[in-house]
C-alpha atoms as a PDB file:
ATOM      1  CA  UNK A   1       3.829 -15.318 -15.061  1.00  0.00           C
ATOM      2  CA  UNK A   2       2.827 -15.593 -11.542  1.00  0.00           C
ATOM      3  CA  UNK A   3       1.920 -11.656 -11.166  1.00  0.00           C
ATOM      4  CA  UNK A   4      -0.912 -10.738  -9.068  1.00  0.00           C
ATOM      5  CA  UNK A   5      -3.815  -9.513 -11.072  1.00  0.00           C
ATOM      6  CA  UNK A   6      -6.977  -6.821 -10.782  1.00  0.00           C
ATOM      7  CA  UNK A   7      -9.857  -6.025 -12.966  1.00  0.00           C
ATOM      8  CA  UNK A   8     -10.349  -1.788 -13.253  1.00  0.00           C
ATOM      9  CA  UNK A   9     -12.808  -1.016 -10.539  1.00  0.00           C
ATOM     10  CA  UNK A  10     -11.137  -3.822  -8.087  1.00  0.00           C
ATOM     11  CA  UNK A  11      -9.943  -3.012  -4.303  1.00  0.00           C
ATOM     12  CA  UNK A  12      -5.948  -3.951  -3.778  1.00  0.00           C
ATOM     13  CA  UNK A  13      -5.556  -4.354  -0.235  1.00  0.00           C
ATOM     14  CA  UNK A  14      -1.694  -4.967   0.258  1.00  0.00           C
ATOM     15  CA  UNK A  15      -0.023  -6.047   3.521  1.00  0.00           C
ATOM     16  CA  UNK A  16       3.592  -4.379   3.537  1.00  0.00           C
ATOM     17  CA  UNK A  17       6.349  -4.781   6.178  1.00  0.00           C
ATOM     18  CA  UNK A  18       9.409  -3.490   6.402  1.00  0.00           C
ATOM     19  CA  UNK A  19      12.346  -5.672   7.670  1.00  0.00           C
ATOM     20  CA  UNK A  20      14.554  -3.252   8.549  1.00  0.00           C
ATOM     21  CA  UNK A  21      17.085  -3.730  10.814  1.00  0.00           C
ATOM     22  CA  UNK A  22      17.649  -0.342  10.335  1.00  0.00           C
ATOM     23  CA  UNK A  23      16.179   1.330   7.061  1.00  0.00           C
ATOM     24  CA  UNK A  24      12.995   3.193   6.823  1.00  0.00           C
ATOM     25  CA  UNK A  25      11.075   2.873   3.566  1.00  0.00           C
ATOM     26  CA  UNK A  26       8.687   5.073   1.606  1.00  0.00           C
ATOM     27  CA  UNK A  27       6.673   3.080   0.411  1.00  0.00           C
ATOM     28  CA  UNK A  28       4.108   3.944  -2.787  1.00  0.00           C
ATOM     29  CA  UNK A  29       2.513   2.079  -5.795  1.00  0.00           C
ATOM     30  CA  UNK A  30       3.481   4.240  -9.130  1.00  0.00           C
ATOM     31  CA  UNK A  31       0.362   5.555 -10.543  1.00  0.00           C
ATOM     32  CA  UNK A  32      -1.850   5.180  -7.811  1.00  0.00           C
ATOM     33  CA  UNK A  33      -2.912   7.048  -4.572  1.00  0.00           C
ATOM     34  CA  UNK A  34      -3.836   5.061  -1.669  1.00  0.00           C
ATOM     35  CA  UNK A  35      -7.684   5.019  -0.581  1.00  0.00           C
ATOM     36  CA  UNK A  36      -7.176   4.122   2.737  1.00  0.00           C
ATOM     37  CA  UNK A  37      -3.919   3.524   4.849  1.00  0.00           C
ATOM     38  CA  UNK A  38      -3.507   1.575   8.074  1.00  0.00           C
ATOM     39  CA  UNK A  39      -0.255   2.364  10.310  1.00  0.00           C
ATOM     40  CA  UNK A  40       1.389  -0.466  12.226  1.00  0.00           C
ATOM     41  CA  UNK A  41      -0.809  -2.782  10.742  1.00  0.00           C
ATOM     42  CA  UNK A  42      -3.885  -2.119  12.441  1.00  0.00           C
ATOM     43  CA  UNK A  43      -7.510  -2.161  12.135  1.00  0.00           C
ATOM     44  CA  UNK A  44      -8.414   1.689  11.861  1.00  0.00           C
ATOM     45  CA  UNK A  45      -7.923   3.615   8.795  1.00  0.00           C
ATOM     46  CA  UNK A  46      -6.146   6.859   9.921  1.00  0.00           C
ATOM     47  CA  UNK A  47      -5.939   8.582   6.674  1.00  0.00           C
ATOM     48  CA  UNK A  48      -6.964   8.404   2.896  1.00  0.00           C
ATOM     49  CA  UNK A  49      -5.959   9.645  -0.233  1.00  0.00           C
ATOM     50  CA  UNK A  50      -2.021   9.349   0.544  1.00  0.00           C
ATOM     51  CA  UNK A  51       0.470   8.873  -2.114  1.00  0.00           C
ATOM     52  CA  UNK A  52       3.661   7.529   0.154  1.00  0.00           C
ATOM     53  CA  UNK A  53       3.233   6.485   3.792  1.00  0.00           C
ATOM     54  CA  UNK A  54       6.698   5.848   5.862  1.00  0.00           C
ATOM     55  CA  UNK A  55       7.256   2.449   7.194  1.00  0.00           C
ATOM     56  CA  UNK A  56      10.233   2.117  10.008  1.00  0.00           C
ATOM     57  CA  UNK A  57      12.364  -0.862  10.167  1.00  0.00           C
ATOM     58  CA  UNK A  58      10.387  -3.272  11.817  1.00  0.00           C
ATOM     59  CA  UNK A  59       6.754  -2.008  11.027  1.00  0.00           C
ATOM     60  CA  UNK A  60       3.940  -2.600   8.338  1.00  0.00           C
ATOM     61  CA  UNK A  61       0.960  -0.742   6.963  1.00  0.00           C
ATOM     62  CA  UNK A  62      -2.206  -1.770   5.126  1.00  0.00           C
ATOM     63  CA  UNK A  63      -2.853  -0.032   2.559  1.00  0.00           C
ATOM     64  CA  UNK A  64      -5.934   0.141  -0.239  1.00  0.00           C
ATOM     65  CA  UNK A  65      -6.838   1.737  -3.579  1.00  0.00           C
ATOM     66  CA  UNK A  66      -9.402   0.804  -6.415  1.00  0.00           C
ATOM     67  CA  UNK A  67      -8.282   0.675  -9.958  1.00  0.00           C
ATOM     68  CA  UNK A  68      -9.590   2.706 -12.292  1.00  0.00           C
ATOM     69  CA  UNK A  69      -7.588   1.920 -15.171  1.00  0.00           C
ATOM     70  CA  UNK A  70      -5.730  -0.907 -16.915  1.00  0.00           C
ATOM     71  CA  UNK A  71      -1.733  -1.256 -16.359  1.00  0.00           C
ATOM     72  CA  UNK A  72       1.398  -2.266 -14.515  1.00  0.00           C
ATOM     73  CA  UNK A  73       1.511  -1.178 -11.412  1.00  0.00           C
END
């Protein structure tokens, strides 16, 4: 009911942290490879086209991809 939603062809920017205290994660959308990625939560894109980036206990990442078909994701 309260899912977020995209239209094929839409950019999904998510903001992911990881809480730790002491677990890294690897984190990845099924189905989808990341356009862009952001380590640490910055502002430069240091790689695209990545299907799992690693996020230690205590970081974040940005990370983007477009659509480009219907589903669950």
């Amino acid at each position: 009911e309260k899912a977020l939603t995209a239209e094929v062809g839409e950019t999904v920017r998510l903001f992911v942290g990881n809480g730790g205290p002491n677990l890294v994660s690897s984190f990845h959308v099924i189905g989808e490879i990341f356009d862009r990625l952001y380590t640490e939560g910055g502002t430069k894109s240091i790689n695209e086209n990545v299907q799992t980036t690693l996020i230690p206990a205590g970081g974040a990442a940005i990370v983007e991809f477009k659509l480009e078909t219907t589903g669950n994701y």
